[in-house]
C-alpha atoms as a PDB file:
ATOM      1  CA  UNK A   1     -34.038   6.213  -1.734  1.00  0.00           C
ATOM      2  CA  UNK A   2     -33.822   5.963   2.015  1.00  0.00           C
ATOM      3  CA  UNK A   3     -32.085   8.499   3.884  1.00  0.00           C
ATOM      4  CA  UNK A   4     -28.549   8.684   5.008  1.00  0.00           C
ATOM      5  CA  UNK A   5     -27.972   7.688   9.201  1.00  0.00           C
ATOM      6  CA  UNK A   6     -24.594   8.385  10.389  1.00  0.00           C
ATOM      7  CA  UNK A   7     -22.514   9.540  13.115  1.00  0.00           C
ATOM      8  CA  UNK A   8     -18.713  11.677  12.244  1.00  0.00           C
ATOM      9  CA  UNK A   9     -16.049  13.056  14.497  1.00  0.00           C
ATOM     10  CA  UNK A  10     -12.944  14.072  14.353  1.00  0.00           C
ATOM     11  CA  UNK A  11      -9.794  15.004  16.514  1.00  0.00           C
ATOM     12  CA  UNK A  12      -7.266  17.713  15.782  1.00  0.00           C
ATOM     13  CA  UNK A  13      -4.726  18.747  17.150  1.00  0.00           C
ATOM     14  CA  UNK A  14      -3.097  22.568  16.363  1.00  0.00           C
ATOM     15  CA  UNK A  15       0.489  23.425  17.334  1.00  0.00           C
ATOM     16  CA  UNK A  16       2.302  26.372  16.410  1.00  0.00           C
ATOM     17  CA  UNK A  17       5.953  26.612  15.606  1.00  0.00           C
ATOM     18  CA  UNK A  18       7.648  29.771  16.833  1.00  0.00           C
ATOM     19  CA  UNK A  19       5.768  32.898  15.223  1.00  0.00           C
ATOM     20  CA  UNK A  20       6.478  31.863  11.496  1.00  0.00           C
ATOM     21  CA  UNK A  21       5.204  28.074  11.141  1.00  0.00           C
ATOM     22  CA  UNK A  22       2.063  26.026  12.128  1.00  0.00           C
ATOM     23  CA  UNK A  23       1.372  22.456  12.200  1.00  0.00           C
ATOM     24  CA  UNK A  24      -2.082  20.693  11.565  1.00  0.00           C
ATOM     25  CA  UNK A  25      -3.126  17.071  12.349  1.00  0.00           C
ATOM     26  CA  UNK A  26      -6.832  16.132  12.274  1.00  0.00           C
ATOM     27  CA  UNK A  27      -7.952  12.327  12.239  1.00  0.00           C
ATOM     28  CA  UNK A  28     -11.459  11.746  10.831  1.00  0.00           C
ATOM     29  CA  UNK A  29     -13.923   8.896  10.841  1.00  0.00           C
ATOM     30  CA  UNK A  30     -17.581   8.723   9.739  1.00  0.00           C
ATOM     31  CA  UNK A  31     -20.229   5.758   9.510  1.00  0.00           C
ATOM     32  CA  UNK A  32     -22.633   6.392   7.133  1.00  0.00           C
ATOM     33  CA  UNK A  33     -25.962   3.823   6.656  1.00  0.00           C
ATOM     34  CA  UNK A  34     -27.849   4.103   3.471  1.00  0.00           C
ATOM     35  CA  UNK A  35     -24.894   6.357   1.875  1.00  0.00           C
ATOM     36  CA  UNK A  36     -26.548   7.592  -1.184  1.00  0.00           C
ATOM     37  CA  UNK A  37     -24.163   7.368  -4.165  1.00  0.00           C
ATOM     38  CA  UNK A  38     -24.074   8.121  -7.683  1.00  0.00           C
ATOM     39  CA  UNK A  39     -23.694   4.471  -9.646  1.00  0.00           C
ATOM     40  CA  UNK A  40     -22.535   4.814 -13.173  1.00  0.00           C
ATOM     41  CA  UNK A  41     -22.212   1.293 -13.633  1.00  0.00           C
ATOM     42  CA  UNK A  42     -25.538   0.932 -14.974  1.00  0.00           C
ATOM     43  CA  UNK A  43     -27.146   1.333 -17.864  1.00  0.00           C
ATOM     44  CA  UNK A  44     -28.828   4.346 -16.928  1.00  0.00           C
ATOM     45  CA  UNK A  45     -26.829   6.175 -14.440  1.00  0.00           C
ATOM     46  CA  UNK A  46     -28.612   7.049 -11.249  1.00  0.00           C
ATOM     47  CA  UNK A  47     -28.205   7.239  -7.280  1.00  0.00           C
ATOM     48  CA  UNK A  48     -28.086   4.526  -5.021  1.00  0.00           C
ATOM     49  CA  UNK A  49     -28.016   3.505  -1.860  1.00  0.00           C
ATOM     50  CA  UNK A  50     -24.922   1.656  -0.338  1.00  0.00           C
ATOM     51  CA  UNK A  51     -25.239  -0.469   2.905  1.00  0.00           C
ATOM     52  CA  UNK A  52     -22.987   0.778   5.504  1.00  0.00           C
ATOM     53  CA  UNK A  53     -19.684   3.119   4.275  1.00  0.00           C
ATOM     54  CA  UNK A  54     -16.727   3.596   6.650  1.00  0.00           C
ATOM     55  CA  UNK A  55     -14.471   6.547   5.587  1.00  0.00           C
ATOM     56  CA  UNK A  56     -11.679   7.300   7.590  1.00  0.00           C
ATOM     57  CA  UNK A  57      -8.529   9.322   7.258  1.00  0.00           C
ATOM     58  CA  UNK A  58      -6.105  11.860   8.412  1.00  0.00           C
ATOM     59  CA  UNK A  59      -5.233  15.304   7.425  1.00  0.00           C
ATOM     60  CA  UNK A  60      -1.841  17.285   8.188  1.00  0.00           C
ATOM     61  CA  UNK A  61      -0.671  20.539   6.927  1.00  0.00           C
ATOM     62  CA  UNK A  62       2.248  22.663   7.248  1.00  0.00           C
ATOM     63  CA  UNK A  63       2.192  26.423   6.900  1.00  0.00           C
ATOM     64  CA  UNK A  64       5.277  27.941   7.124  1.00  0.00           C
ATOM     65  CA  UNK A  65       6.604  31.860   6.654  1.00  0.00           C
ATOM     66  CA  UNK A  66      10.381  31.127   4.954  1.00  0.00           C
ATOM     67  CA  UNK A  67      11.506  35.296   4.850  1.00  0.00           C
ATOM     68  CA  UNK A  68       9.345  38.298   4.983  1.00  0.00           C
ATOM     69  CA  UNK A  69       6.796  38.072   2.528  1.00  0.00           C
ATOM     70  CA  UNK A  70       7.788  34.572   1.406  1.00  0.00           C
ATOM     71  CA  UNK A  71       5.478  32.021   2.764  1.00  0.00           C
ATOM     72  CA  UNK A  72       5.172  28.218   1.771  1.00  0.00           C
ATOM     73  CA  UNK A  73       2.478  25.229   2.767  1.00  0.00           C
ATOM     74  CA  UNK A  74       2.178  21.640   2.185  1.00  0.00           C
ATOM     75  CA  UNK A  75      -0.649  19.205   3.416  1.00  0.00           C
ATOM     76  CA  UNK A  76      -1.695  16.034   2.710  1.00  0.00           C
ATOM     77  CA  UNK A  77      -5.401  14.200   2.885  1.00  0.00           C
ATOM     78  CA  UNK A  78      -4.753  10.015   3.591  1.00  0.00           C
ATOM     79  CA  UNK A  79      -8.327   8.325   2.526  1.00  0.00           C
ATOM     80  CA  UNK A  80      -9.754   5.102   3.569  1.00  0.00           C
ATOM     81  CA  UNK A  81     -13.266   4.860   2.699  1.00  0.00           C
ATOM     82  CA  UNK A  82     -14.669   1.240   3.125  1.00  0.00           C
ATOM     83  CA  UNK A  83     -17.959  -0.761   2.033  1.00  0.00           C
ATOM     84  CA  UNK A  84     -18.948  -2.545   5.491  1.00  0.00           C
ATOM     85  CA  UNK A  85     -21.998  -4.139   3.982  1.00  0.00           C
ATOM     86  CA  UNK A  86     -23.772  -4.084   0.905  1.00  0.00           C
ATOM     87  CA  UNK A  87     -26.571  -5.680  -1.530  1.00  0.00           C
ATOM     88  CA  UNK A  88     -24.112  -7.112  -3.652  1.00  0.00           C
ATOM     89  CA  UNK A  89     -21.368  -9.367  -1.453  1.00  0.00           C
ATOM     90  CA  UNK A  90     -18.682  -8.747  -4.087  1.00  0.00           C
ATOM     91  CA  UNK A  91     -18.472  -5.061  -2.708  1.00  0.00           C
ATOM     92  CA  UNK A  92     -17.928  -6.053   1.238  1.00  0.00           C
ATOM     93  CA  UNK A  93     -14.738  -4.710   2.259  1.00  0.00           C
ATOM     94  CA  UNK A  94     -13.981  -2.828  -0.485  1.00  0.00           C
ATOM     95  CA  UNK A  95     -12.986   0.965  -1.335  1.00  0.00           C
ATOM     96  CA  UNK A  96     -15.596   3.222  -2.219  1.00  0.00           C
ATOM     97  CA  UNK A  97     -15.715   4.410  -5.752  1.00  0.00           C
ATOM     98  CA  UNK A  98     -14.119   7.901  -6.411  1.00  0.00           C
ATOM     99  CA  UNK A  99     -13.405   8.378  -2.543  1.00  0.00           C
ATOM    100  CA  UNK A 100     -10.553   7.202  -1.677  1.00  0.00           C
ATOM    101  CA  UNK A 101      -8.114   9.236  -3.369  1.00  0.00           C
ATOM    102  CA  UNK A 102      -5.149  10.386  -1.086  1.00  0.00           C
ATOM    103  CA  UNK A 103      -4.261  14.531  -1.852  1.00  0.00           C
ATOM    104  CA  UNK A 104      -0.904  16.128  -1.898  1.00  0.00           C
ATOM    105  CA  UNK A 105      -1.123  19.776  -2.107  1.00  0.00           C
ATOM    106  CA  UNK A 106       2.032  22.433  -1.423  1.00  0.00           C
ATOM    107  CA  UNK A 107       2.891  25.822  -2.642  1.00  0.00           C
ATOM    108  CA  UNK A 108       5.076  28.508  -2.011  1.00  0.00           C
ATOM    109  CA  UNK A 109       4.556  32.321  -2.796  1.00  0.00           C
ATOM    110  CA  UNK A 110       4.970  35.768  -2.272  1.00  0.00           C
ATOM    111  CA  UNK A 111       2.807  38.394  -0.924  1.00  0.00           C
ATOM    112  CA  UNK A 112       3.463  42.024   0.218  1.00  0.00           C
ATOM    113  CA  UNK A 113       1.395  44.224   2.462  1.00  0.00           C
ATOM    114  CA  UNK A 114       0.230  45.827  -0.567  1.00  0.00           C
ATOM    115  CA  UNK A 115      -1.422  43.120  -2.012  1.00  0.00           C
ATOM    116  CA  UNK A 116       0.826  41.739  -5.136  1.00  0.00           C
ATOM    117  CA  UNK A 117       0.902  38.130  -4.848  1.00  0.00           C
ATOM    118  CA  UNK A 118       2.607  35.728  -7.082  1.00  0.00           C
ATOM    119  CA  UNK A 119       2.202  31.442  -5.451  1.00  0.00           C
ATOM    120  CA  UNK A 120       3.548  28.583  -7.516  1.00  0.00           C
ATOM    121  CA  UNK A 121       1.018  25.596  -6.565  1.00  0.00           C
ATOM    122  CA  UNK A 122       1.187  21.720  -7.084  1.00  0.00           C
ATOM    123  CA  UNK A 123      -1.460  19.591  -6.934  1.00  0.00           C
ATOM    124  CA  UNK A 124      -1.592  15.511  -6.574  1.00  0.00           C
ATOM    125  CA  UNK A 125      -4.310  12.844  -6.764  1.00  0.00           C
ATOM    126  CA  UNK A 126      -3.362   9.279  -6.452  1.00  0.00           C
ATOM    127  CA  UNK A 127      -5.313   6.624  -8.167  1.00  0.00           C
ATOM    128  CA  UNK A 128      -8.610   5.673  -6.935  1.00  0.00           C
ATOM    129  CA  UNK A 129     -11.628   3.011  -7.997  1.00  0.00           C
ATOM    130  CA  UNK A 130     -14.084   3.881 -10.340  1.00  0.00           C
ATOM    131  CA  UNK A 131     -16.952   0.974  -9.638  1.00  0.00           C
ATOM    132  CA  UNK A 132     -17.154  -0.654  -5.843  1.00  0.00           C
ATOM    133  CA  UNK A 133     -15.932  -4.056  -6.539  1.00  0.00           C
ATOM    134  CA  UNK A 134     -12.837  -2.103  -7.560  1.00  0.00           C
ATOM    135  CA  UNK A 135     -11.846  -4.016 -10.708  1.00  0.00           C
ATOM    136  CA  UNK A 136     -11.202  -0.531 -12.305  1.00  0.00           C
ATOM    137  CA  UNK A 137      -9.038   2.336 -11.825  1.00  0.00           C
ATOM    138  CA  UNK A 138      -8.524   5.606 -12.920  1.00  0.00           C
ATOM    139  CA  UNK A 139      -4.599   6.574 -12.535  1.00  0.00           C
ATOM    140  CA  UNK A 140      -3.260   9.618 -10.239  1.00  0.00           C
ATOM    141  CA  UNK A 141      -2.255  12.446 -11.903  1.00  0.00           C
ATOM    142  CA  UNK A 142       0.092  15.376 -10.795  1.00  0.00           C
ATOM    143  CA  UNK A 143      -0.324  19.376 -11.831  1.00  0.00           C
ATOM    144  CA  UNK A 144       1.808  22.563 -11.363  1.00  0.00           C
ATOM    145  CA  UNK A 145       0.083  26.216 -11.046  1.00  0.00           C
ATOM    146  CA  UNK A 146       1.243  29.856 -10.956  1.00  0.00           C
ATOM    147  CA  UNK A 147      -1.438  32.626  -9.643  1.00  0.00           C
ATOM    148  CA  UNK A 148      -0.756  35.937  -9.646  1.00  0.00           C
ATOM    149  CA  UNK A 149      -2.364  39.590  -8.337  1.00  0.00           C
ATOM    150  CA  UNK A 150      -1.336  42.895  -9.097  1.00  0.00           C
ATOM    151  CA  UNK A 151      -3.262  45.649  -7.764  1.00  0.00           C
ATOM    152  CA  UNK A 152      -3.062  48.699  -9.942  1.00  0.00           C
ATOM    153  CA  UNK A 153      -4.405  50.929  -7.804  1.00  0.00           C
ATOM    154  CA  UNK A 154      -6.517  51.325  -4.587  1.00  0.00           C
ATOM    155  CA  UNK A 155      -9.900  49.996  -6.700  1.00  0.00           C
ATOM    156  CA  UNK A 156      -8.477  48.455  -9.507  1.00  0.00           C
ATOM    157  CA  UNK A 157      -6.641  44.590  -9.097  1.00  0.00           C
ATOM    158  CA  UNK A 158      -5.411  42.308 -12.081  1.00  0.00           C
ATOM    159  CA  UNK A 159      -5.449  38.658 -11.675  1.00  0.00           C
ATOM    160  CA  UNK A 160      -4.358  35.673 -13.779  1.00  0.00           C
ATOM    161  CA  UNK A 161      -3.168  32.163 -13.345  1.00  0.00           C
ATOM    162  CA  UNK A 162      -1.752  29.166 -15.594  1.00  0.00           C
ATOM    163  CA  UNK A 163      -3.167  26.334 -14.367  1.00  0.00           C
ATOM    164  CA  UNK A 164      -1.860  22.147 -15.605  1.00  0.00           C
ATOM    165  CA  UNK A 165       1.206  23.876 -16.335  1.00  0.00           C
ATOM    166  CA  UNK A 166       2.545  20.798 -17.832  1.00  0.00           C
ATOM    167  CA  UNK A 167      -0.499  20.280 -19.821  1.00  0.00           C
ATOM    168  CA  UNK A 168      -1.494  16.194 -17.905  1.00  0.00           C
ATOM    169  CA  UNK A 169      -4.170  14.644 -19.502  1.00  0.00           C
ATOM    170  CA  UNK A 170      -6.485  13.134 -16.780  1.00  0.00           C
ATOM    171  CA  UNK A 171      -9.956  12.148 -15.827  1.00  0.00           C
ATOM    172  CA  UNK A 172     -11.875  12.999 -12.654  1.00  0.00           C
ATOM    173  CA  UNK A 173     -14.942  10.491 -13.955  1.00  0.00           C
ATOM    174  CA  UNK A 174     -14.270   8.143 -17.076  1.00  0.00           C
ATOM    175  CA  UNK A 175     -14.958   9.296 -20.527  1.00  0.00           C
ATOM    176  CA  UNK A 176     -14.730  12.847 -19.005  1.00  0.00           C
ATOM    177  CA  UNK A 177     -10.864  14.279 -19.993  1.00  0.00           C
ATOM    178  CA  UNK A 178      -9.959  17.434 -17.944  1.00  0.00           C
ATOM    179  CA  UNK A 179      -9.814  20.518 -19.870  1.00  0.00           C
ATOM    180  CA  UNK A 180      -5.833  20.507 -19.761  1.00  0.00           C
ATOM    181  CA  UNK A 181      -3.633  23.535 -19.794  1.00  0.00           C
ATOM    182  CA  UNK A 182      -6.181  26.895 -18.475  1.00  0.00           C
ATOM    183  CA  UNK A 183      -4.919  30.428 -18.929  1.00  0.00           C
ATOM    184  CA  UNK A 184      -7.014  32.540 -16.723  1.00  0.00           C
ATOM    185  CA  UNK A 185      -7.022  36.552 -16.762  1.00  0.00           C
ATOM    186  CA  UNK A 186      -9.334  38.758 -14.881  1.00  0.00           C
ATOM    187  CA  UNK A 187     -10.142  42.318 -13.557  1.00  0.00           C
ATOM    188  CA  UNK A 188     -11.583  43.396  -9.884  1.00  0.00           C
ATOM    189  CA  UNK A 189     -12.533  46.688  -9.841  1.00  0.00           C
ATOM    190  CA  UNK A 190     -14.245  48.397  -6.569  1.00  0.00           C
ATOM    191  CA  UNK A 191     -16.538  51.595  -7.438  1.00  0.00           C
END
């Protein structure tokens, strides 16, 4: 393997919105020579090197409080990762494998100064190539989440989330299903 060359940067901008909002914009770009990726297009899967990769994109996000306590977000990731050159011809000008997914996260909640916290999260993934000649696709999926924390008392916190709400049956690699529906439940205790 040779070693990844590359230069990144990225401009942001920050603005807030009275004393109960703030606003987020960030534009990223990267060049990356030898990018080192995992290929499981062969027979035995392995890492590989990849030409010249272009990824670039822009992030915004939206925090806003609604009422006391009440608080809400949304933000949103917009991939484009590109193949400049590479080896194999058929992959020039094409989108990365399992990179170029555009994100759509947003949530609202409640938390109090004494630490109970109940958010209701969603979570989207559009569709994105799985190989670099991007003849296949895995589709986007969409998920709903609650969290929650209670604090008992000064050392003692309960904690415990739903998560794929709606029980969607995806895959983040093919041939590997997500684990669907996840109750979680836990304890945090100080001494």
């Amino acid at each position: 393997m040779r070693p990844e060359q590359g230069d990144s940067y990225d401009l942001g901008l920050d603005q807030k919105i009275g004393s109960f909002g703030l606003l987020r914009l960030t534009f990223f770009s990267n060049k990356i020579s030898d990018l080192i990726a995992y290929n499981f297009a062969v027979p035995i899967a392995s890492y590989e090197n990849i030409g010249l990769v272009r990824t670039r994109g822009l992030e915004a996000a939206f925090n806003i409080q609604l009422v006391k306590n009440v608080y809400a977000f949304v933000n949103y990731t917009l991939n484009d990762p590109q193949i400049l050159k590479s080896t194999n011809p058929s992959e020039v000008d094409k989108e990365l494998r399992f990179a170029g997914a555009n994100s759509l996260n947003a949530g609202i909640s409640y938390e109090n100064p004494q630490g109970l916290y109940l958010g209701f999260l969603i979570h989207s993934l559009s569709g994105y190539p799985i190989n670099n000649t991007n003849t296949e696709f895995l589709p986007g999926y969409t998920t709903f989440d609650i969290k929650a924390r209670v604090p008992v008392s000064k050392n003692l916190v309960l904690t415990g989330s739903v998560d794929n709400i709606s029980n969607q049956r995806y895959q983040l690699f093919p041939g590997f299903p997500d684990a669907g529906r996840v109750f979680q439940v836990g304890i945090n205790a100080l001494f």
